[in-house]
PDB file of N, CA and C in Angstrom:
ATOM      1  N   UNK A   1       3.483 -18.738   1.182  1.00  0.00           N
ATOM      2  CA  UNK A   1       2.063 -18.918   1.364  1.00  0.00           C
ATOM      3  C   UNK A   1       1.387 -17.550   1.277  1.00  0.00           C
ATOM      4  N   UNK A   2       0.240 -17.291   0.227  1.00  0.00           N
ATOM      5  CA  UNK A   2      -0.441 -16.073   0.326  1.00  0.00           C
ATOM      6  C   UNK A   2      -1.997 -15.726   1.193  1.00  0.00           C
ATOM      7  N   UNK A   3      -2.104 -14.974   1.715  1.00  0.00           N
ATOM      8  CA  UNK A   3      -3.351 -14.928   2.158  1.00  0.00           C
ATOM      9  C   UNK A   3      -4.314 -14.126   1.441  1.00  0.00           C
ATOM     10  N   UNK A   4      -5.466 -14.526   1.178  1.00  0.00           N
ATOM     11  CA  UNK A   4      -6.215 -14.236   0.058  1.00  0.00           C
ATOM     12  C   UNK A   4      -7.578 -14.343   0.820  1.00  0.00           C
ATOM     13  N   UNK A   5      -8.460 -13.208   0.642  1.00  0.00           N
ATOM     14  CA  UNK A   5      -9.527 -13.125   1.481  1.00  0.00           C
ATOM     15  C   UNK A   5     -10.685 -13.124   0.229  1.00  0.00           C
ATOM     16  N   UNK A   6     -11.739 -14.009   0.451  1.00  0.00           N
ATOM     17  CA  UNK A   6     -12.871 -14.284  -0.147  1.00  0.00           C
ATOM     18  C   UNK A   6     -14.118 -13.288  -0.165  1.00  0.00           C
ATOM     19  N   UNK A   7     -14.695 -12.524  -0.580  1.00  0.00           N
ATOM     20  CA  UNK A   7     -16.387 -12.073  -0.517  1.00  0.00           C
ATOM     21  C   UNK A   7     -17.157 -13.317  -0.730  1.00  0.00           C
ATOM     22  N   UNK A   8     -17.891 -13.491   0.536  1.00  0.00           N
ATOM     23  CA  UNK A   8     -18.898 -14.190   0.524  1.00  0.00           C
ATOM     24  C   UNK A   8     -20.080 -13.749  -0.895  1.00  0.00           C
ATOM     25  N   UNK A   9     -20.948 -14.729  -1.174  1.00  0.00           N
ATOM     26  CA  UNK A   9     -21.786 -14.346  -2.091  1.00  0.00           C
ATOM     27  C   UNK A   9     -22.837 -13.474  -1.512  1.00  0.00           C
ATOM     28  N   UNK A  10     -23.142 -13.697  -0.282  1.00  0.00           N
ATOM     29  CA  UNK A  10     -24.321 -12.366  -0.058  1.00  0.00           C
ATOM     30  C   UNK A  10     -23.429 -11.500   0.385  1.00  0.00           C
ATOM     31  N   UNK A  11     -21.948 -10.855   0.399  1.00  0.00           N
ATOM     32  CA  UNK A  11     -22.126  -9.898   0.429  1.00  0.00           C
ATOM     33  C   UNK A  11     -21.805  -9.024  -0.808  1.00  0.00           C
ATOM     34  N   UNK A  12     -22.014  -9.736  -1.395  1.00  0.00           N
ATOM     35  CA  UNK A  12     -22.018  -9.345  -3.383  1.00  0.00           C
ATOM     36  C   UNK A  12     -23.388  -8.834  -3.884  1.00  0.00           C
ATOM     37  N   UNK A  13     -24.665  -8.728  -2.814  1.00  0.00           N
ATOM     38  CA  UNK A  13     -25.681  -8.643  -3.050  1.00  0.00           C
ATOM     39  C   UNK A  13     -26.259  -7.590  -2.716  1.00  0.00           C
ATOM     40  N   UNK A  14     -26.163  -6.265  -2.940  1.00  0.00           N
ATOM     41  CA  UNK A  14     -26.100  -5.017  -2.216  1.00  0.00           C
ATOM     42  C   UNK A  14     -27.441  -4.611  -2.330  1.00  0.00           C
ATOM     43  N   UNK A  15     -28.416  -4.529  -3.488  1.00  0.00           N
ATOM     44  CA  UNK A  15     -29.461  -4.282  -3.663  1.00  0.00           C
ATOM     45  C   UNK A  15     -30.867  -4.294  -2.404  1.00  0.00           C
ATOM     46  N   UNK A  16     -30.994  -5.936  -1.618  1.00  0.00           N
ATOM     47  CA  UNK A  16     -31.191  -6.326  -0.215  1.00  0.00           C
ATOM     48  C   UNK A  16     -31.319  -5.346   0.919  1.00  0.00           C
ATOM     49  N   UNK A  17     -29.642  -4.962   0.665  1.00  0.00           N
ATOM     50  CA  UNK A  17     -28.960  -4.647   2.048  1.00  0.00           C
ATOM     51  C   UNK A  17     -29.393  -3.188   1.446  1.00  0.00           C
ATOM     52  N   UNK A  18     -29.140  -2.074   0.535  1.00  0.00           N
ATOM     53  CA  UNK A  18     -29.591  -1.181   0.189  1.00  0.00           C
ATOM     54  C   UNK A  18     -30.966  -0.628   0.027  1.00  0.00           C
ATOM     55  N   UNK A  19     -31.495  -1.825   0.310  1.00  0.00           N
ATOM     56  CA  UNK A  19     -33.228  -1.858   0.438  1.00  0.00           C
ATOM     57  C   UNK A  19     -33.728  -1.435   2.180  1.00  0.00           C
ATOM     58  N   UNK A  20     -33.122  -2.474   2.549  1.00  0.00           N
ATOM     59  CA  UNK A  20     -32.923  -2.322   4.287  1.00  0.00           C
ATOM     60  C   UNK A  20     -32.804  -1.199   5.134  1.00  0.00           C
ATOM     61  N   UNK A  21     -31.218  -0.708   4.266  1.00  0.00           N
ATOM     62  CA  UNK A  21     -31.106   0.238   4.993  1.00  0.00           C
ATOM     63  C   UNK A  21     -31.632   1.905   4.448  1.00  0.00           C
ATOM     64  N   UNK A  22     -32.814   1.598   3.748  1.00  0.00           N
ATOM     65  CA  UNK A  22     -33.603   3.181   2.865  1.00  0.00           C
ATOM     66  C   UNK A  22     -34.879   2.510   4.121  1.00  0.00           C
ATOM     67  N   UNK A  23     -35.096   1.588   4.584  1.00  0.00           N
ATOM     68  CA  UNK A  23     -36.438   1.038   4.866  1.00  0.00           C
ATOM     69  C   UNK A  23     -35.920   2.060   6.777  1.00  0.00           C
ATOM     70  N   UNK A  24     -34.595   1.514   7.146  1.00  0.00           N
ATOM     71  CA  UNK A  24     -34.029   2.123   8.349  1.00  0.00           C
ATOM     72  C   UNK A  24     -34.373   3.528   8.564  1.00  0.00           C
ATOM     73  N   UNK A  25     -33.780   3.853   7.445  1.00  0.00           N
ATOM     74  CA  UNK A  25     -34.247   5.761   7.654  1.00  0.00           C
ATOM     75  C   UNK A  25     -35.170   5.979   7.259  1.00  0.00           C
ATOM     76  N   UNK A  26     -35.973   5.293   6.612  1.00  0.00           N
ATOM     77  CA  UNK A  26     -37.609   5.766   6.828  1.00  0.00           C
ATOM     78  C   UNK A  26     -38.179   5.647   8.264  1.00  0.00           C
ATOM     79  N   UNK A  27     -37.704   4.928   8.555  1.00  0.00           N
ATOM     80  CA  UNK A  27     -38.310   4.380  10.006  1.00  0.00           C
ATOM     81  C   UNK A  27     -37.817   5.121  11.569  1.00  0.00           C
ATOM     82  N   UNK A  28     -36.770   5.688  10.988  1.00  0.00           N
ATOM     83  CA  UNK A  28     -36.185   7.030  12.508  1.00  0.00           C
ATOM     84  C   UNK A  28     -34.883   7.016  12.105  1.00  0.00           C
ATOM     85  N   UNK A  29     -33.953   6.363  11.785  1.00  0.00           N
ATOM     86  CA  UNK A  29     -32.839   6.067  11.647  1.00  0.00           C
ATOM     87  C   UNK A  29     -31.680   7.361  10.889  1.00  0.00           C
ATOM     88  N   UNK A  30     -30.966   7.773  11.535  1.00  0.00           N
ATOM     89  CA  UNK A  30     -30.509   9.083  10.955  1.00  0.00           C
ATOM     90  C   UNK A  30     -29.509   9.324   9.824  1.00  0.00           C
ATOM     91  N   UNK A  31     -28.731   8.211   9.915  1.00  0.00           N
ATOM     92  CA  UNK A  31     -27.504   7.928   9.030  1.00  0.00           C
ATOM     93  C   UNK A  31     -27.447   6.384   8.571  1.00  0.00           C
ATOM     94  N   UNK A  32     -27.042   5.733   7.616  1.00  0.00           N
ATOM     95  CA  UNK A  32     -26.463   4.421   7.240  1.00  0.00           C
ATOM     96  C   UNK A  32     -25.528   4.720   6.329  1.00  0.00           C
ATOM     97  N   UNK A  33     -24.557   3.692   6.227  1.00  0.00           N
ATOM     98  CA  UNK A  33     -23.656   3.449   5.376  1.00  0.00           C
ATOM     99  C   UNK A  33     -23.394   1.825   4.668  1.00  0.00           C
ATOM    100  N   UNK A  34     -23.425   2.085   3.299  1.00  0.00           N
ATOM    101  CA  UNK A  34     -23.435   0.524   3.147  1.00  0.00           C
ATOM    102  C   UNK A  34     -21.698   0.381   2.232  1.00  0.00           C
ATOM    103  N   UNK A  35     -21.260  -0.401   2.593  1.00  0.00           N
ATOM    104  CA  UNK A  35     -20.201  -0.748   1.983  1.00  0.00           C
ATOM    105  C   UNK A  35     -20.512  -1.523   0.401  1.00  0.00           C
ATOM    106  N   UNK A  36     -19.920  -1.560  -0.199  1.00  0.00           N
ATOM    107  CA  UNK A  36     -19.908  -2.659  -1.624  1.00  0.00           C
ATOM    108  C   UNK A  36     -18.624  -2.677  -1.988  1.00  0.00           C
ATOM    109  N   UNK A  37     -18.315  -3.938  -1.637  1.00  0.00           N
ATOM    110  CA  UNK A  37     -16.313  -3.890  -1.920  1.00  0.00           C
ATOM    111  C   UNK A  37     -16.245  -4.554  -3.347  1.00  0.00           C
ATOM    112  N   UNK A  38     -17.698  -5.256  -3.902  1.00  0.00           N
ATOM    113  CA  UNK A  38     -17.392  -5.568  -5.836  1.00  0.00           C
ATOM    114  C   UNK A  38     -17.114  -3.666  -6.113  1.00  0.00           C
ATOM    115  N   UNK A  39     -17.675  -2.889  -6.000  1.00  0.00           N
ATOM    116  CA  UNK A  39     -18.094  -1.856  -6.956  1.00  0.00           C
ATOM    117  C   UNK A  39     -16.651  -1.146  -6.047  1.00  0.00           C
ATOM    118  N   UNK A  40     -16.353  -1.013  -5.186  1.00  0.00           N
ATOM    119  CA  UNK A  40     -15.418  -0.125  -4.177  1.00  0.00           C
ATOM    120  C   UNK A  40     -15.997   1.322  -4.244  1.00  0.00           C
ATOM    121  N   UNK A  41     -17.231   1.142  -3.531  1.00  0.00           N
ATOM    122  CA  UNK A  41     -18.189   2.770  -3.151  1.00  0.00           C
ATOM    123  C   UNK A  41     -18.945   2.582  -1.762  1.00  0.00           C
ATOM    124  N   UNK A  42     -19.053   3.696  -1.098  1.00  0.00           N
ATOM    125  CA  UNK A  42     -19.924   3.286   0.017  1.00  0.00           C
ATOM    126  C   UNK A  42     -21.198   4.298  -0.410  1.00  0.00           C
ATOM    127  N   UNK A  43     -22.248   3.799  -0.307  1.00  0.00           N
ATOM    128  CA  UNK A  43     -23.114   4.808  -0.246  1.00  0.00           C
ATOM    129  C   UNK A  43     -23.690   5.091   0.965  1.00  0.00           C
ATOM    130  N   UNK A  44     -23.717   6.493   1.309  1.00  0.00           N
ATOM    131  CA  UNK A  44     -24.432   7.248   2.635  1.00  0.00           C
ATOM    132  C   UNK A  44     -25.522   7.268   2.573  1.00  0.00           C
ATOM    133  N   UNK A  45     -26.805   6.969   3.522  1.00  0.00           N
ATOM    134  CA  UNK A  45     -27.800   7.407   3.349  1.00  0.00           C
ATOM    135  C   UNK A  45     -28.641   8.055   4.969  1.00  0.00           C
ATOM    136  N   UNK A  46     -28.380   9.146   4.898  1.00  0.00           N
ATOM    137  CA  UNK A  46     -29.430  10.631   5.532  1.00  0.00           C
ATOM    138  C   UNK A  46     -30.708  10.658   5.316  1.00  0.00           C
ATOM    139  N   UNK A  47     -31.597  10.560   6.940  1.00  0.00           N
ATOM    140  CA  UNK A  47     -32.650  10.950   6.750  1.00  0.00           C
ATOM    141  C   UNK A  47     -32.903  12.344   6.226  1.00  0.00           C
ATOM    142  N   UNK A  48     -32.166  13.414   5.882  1.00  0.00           N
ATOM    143  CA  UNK A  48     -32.529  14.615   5.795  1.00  0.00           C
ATOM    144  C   UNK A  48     -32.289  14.253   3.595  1.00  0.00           C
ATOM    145  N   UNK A  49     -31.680  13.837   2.943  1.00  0.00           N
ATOM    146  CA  UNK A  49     -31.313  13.935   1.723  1.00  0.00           C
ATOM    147  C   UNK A  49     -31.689  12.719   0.666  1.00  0.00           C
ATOM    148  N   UNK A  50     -31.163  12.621  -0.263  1.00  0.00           N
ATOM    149  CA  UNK A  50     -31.066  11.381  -1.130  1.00  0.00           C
ATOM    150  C   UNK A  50     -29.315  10.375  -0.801  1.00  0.00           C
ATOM    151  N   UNK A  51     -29.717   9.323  -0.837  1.00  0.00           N
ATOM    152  CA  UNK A  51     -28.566   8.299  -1.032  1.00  0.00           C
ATOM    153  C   UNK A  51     -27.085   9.255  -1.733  1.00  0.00           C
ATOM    154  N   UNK A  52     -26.107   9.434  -0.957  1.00  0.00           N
ATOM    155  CA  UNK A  52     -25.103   9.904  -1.795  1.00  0.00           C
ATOM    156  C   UNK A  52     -24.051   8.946  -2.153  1.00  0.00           C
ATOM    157  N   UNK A  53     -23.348   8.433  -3.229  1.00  0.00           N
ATOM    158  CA  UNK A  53     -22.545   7.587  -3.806  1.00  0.00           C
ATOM    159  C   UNK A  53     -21.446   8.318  -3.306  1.00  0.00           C
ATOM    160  N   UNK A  54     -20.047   7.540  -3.013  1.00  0.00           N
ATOM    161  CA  UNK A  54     -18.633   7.580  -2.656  1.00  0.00           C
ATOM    162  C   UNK A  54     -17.829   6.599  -3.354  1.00  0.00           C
ATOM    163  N   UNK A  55     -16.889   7.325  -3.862  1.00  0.00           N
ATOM    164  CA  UNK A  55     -15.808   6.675  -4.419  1.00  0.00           C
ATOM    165  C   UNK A  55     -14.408   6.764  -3.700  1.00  0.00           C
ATOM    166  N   UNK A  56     -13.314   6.019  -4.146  1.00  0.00           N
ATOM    167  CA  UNK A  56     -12.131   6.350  -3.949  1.00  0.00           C
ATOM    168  C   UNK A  56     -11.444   7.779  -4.041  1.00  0.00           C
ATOM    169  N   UNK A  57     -12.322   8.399  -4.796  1.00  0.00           N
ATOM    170  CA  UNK A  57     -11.435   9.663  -5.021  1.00  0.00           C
ATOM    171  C   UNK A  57     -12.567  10.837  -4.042  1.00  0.00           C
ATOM    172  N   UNK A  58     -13.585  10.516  -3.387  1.00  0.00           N
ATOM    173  CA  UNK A  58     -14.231  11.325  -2.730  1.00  0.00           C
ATOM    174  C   UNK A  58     -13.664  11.418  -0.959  1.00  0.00           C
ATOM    175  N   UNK A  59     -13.865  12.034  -0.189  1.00  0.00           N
ATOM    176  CA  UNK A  59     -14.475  12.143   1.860  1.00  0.00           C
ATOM    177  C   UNK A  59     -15.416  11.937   2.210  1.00  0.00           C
ATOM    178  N   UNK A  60     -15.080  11.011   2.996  1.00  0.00           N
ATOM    179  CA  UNK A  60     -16.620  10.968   3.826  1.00  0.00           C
ATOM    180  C   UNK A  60     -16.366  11.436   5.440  1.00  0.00           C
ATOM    181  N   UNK A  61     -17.550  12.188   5.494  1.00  0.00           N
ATOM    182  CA  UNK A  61     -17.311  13.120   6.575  1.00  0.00           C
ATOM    183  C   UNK A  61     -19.001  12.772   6.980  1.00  0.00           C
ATOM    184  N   UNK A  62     -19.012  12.891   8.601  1.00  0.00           N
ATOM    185  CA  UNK A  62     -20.482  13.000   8.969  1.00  0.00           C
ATOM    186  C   UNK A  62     -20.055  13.801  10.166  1.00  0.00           C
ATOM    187  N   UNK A  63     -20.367  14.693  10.201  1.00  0.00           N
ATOM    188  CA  UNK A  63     -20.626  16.128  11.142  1.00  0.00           C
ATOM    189  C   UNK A  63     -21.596  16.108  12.393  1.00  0.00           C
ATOM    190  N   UNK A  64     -22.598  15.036  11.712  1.00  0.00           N
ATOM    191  CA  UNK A  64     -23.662  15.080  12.817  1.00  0.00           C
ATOM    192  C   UNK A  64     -23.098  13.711  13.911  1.00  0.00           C
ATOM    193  N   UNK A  65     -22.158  12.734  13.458  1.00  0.00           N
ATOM    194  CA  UNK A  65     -22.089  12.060  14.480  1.00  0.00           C
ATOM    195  C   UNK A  65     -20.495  12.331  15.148  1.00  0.00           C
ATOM    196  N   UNK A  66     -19.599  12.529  13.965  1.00  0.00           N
ATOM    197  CA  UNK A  66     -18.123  12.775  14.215  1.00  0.00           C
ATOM    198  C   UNK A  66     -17.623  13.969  13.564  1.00  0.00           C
ATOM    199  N   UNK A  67     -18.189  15.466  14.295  1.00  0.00           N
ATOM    200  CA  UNK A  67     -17.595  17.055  13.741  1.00  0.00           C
ATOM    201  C   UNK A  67     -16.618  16.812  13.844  1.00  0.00           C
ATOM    202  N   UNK A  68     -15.935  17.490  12.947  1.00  0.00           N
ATOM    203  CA  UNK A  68     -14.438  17.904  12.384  1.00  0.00           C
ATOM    204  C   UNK A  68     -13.280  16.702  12.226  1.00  0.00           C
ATOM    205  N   UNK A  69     -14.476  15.520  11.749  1.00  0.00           N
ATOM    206  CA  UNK A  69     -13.437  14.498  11.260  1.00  0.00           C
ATOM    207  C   UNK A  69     -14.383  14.307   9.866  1.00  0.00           C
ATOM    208  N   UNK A  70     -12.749  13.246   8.954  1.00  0.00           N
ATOM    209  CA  UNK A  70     -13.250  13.509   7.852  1.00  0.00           C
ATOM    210  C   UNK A  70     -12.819  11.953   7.449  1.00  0.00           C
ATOM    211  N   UNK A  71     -12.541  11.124   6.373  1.00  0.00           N
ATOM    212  CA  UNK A  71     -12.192  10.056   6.457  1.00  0.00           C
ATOM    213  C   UNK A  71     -11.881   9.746   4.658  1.00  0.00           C
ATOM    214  N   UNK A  72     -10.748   9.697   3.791  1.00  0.00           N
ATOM    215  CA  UNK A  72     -10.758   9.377   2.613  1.00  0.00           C
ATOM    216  C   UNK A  72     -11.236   7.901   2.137  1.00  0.00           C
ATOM    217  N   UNK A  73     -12.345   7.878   1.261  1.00  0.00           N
ATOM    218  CA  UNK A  73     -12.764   6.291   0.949  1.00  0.00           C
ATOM    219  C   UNK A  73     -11.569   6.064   0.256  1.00  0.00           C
ATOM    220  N   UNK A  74     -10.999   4.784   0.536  1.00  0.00           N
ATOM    221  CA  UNK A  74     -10.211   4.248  -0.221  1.00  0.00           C
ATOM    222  C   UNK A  74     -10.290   3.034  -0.236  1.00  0.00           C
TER     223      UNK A  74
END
């Protein structure tokens, strides 16, 4: 017997949720992270910068909430 895990259809819908969370840090919000497991990237988004894209082959590190940890997207 295999176990086989489904993506729901909204969470295939990143655009929404990427809308949301730019609307968050306009609004006070200091950090978000959105997952997208179709594309396998998380994008960061900082009130201080622009949206940064992450891949498998990048770190994600946030300093301002967890210094001197670092975390490989995979």
């Amino acid at each position: 017997m295999t176990n086989t895990t489904t993506i729901p259809q909204y969470y295939t819908q990143i655009k929404p949720l990427a809308e949301k969370l730019q609307r968050f840090i306009e609004l006070g919000s200091q950090l978000g992270i959105l997952v997208d497991p179709k594309n396998l990237t998380l994008t960061v988004y900082r009130a201080s910068e622009e949206p940064i894209v992450l891949t498998n082959e990048d770190t994600l590190t946030i300093p301002e909430f967890l210094p001197g940890r670092c975390r490989d997207v995979t």
